[in-house]
PDB file of N, CA and C in Angstrom:
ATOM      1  N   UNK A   1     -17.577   6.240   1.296  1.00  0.00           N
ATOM      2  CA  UNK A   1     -17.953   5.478   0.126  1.00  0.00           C
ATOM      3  C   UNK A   1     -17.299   6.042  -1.133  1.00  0.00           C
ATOM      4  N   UNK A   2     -17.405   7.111  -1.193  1.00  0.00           N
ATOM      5  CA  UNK A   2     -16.671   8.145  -2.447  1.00  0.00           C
ATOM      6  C   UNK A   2     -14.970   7.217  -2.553  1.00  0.00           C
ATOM      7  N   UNK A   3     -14.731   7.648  -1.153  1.00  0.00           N
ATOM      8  CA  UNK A   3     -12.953   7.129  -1.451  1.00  0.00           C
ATOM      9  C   UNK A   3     -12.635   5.866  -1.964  1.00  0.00           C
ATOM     10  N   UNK A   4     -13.910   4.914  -1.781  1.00  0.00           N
ATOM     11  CA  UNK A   4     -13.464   3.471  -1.669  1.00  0.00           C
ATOM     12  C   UNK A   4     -13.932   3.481  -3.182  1.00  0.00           C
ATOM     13  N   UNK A   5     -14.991   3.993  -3.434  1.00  0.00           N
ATOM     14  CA  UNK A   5     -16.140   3.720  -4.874  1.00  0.00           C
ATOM     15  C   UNK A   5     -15.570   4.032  -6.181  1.00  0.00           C
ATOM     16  N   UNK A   6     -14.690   5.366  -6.183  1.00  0.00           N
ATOM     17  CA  UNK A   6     -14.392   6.550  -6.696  1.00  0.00           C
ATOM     18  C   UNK A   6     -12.756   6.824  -6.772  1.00  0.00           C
ATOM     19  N   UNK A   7     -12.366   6.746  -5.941  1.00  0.00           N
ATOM     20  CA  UNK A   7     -11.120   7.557  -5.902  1.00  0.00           C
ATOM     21  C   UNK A   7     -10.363   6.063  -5.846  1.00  0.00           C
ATOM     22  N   UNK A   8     -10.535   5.530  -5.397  1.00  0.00           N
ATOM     23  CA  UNK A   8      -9.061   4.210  -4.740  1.00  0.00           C
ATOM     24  C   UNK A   8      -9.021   3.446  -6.534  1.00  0.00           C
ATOM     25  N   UNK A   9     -10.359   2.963  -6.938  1.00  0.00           N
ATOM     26  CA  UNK A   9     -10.346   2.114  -8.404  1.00  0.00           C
ATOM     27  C   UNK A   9      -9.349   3.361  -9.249  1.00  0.00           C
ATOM     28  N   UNK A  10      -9.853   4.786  -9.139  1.00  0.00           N
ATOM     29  CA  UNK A  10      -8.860   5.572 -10.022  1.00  0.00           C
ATOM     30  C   UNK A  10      -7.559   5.296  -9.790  1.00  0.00           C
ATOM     31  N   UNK A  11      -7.245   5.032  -8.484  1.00  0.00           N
ATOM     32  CA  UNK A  11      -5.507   5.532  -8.181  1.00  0.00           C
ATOM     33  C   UNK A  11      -5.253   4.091  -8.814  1.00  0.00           C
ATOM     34  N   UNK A  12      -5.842   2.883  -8.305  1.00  0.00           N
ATOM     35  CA  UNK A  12      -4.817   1.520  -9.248  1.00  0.00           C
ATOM     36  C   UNK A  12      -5.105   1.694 -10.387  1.00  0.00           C
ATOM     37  N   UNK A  13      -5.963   2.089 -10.893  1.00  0.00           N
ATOM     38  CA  UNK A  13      -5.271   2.317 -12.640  1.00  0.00           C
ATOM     39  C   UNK A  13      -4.129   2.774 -12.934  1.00  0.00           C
ATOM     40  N   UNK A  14      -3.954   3.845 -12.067  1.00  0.00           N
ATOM     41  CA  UNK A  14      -2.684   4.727 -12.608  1.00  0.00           C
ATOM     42  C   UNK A  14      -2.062   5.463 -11.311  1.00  0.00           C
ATOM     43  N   UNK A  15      -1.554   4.517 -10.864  1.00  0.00           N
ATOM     44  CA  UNK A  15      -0.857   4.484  -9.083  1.00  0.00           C
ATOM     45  C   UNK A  15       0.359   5.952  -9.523  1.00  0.00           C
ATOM     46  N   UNK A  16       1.310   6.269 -10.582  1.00  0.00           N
ATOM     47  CA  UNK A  16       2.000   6.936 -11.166  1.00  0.00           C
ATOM     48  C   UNK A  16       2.003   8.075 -11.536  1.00  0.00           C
ATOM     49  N   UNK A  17       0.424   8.427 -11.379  1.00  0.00           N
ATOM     50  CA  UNK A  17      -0.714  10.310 -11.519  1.00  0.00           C
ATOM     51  C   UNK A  17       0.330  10.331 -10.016  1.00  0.00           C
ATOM     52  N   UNK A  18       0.183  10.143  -8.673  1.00  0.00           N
ATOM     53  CA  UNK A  18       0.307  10.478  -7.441  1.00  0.00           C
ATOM     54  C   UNK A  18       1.922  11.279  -7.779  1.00  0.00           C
ATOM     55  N   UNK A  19       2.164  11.849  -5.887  1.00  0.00           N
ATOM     56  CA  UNK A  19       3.271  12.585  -6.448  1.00  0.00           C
ATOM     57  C   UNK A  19       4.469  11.756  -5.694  1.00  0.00           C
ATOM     58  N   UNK A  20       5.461  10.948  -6.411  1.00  0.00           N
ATOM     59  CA  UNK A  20       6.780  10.555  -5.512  1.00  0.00           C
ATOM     60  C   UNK A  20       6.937  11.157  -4.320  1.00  0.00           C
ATOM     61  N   UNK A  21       7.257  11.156  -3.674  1.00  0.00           N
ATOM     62  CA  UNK A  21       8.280  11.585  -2.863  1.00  0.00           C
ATOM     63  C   UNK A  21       9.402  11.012  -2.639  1.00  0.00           C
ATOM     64  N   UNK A  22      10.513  12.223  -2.037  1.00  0.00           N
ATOM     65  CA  UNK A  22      11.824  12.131  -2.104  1.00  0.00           C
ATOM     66  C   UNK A  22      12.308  11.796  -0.579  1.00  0.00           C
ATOM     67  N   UNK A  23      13.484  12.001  -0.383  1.00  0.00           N
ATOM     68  CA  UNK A  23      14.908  11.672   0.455  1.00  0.00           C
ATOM     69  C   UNK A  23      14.089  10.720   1.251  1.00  0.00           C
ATOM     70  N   UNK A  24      14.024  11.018   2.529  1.00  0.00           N
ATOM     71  CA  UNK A  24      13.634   9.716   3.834  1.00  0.00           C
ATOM     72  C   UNK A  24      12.337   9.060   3.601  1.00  0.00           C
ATOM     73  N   UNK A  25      11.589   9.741   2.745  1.00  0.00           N
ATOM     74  CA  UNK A  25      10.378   8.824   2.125  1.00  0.00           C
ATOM     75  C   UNK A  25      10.392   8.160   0.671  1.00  0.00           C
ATOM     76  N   UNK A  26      11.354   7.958   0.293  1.00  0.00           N
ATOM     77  CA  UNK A  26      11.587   7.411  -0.802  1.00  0.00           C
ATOM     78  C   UNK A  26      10.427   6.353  -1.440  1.00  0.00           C
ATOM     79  N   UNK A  27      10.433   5.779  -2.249  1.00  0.00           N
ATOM     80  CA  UNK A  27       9.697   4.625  -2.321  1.00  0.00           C
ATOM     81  C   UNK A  27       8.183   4.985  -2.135  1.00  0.00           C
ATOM     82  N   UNK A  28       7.875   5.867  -1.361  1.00  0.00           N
ATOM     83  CA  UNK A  28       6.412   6.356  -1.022  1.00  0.00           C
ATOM     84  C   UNK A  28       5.511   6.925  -1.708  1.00  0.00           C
ATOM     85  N   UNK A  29       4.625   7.506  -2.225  1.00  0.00           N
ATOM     86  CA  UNK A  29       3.613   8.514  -3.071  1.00  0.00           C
ATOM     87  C   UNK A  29       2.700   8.744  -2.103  1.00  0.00           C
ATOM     88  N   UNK A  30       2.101   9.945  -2.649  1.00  0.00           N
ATOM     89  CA  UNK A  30       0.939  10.623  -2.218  1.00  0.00           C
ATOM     90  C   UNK A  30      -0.048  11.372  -3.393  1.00  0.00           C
ATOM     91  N   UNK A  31      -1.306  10.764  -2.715  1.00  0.00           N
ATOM     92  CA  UNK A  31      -1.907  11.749  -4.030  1.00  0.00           C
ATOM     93  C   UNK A  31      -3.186  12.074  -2.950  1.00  0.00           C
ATOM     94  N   UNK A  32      -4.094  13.390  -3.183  1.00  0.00           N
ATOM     95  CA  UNK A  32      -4.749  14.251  -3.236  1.00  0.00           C
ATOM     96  C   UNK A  32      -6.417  13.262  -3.423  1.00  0.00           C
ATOM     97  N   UNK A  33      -7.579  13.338  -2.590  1.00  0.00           N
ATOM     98  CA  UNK A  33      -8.887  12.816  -2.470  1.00  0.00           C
ATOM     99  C   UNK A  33      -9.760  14.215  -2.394  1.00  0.00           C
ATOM    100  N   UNK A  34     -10.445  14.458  -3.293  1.00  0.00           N
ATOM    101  CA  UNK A  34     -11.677  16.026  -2.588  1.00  0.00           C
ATOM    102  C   UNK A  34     -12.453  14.864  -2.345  1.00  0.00           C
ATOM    103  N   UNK A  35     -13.322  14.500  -0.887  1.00  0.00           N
ATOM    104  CA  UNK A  35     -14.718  14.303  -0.824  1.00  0.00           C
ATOM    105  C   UNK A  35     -15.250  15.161  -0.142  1.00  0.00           C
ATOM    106  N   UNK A  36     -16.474  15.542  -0.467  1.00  0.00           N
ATOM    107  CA  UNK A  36     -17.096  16.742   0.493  1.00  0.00           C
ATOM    108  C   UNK A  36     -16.988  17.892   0.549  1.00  0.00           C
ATOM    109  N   UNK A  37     -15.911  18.417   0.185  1.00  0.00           N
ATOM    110  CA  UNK A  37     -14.796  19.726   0.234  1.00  0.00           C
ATOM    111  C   UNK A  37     -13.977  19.426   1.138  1.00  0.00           C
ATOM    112  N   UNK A  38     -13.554  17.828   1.702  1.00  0.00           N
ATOM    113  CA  UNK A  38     -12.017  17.847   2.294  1.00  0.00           C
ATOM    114  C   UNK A  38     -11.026  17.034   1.798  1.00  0.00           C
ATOM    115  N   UNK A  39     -10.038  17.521   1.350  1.00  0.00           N
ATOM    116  CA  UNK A  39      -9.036  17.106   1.104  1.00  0.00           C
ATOM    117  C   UNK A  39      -8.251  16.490   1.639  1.00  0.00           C
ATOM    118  N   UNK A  40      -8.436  14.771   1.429  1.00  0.00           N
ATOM    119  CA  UNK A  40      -7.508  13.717   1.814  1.00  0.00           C
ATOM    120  C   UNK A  40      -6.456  13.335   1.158  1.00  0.00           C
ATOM    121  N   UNK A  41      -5.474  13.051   2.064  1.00  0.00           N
ATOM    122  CA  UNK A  41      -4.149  12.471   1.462  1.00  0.00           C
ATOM    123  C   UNK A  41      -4.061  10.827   1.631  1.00  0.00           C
ATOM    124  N   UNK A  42      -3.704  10.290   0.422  1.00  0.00           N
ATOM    125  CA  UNK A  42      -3.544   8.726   0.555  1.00  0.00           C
ATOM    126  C   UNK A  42      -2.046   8.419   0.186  1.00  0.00           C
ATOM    127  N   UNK A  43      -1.563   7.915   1.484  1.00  0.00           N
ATOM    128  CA  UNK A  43       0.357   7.805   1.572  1.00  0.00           C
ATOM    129  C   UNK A  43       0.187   6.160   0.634  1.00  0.00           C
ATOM    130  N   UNK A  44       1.084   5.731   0.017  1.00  0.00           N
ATOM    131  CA  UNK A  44       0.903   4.480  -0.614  1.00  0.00           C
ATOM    132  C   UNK A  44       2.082   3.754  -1.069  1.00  0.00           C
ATOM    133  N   UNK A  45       2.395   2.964  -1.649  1.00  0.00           N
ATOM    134  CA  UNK A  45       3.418   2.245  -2.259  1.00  0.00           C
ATOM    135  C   UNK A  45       3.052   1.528  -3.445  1.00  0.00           C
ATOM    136  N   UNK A  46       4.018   1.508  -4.209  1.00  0.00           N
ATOM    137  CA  UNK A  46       3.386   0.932  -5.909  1.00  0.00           C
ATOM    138  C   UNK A  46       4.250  -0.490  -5.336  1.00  0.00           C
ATOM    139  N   UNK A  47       3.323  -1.957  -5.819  1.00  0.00           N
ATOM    140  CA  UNK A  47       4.107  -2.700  -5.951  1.00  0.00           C
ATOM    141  C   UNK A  47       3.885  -3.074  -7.550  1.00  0.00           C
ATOM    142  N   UNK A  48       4.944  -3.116  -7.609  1.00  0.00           N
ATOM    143  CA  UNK A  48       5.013  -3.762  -9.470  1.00  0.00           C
ATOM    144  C   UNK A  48       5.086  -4.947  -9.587  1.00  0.00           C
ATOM    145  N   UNK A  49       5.256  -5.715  -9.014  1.00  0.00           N
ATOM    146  CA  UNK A  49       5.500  -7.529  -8.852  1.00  0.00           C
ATOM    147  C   UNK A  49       4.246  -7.910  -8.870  1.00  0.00           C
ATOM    148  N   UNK A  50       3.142  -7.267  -8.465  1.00  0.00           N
ATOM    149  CA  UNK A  50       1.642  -7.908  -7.867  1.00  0.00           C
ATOM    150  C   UNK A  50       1.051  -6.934  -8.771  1.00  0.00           C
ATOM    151  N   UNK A  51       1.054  -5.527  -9.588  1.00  0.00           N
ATOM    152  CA  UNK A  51       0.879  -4.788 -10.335  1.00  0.00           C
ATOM    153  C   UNK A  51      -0.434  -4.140  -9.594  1.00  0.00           C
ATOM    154  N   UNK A  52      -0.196  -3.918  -7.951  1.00  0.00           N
ATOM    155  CA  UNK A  52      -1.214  -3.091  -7.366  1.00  0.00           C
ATOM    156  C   UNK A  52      -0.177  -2.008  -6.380  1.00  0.00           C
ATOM    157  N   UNK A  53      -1.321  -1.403  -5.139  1.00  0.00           N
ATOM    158  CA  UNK A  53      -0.624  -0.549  -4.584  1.00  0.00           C
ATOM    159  C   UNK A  53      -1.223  -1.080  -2.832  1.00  0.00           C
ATOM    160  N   UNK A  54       0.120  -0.441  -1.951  1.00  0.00           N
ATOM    161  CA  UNK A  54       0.029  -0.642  -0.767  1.00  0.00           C
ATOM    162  C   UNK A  54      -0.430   0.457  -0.069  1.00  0.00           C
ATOM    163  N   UNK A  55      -2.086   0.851   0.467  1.00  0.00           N
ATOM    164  CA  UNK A  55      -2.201   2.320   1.548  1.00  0.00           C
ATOM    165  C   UNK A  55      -1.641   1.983   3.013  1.00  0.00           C
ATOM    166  N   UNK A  56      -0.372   3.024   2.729  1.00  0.00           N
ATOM    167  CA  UNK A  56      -0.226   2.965   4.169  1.00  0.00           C
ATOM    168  C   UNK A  56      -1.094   4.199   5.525  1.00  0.00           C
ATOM    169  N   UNK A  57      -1.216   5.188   4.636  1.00  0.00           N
ATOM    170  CA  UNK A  57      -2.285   5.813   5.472  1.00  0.00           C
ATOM    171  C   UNK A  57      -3.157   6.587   4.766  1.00  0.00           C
ATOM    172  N   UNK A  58      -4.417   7.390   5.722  1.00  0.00           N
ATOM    173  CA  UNK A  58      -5.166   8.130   4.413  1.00  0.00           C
ATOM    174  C   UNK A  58      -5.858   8.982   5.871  1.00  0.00           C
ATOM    175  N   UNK A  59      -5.980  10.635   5.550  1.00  0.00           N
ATOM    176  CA  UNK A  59      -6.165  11.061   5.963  1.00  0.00           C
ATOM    177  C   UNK A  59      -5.920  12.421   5.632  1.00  0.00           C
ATOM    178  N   UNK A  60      -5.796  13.551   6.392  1.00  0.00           N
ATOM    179  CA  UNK A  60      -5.998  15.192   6.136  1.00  0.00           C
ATOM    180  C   UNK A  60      -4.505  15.088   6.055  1.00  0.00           C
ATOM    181  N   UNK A  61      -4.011  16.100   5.540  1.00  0.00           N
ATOM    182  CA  UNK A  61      -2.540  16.269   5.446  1.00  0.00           C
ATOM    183  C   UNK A  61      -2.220  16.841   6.941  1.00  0.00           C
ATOM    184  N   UNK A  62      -3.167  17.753   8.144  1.00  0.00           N
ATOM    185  CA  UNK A  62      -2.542  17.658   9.378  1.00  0.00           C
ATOM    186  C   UNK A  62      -2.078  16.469   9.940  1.00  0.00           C
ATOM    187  N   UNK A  63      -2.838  15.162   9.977  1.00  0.00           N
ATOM    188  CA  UNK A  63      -3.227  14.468  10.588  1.00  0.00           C
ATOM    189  C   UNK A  63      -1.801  13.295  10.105  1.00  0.00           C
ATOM    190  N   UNK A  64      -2.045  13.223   8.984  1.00  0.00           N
ATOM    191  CA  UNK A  64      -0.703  12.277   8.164  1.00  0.00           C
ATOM    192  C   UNK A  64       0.741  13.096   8.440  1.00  0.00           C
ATOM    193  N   UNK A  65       0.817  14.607   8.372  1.00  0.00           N
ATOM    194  CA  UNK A  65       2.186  14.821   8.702  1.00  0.00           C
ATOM    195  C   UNK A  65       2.116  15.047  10.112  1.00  0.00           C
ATOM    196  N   UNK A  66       1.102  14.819  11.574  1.00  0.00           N
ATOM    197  CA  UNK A  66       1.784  14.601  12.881  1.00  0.00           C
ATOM    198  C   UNK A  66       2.177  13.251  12.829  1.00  0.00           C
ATOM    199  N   UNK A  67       1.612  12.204  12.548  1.00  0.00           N
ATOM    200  CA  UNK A  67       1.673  10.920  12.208  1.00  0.00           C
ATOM    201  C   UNK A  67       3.189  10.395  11.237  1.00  0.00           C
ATOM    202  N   UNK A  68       3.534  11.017  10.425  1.00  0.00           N
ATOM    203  CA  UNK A  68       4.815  10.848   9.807  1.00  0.00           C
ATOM    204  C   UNK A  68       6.347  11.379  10.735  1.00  0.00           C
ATOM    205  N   UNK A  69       5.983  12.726  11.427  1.00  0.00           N
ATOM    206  CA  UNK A  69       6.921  13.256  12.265  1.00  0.00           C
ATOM    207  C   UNK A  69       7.476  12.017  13.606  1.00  0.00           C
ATOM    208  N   UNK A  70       5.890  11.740  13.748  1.00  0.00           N
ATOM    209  CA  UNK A  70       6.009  10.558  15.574  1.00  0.00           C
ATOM    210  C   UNK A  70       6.594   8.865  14.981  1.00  0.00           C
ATOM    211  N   UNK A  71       6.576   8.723  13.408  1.00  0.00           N
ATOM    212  CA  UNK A  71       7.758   7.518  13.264  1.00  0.00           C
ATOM    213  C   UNK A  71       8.900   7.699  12.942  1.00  0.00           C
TER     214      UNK A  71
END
């Protein structure tokens, strides 16, 4: 509830706080969730045409970088 309530309305305000990323993930961001004391990562895409954002995944940073390695 936190992520959906809390954290997701923050990131479309300001999809641009998150951090780019570079070379083979281009185009991509990531930004940082504390709920609980765990730290989630939300992988995303800014679209500017529709002036929202695309989650492509959300999860622990183990879990998102085995998941990034296996595509």
């Amino acid at each position: 509830d936190a992520l959906l309530q809390v954290h997701l309305p923050a990131l479309l305000a300001a999809p641009q706080e998150g951090l780019a990323l570079t070379q083979l993930f281009q185009g991509l961001w990531v930004t940082i969730c504390t709920v609980d004391g765990i730290d989630y990562r939300m992988a995303y895409q800014i679209d500017e045409q529709e002036a929202g954002i695309t989650i492509l995944m959300v999860g622990t940073w183990e879990s998102l970088e085995q998941r990034l390695e296996e595509d």
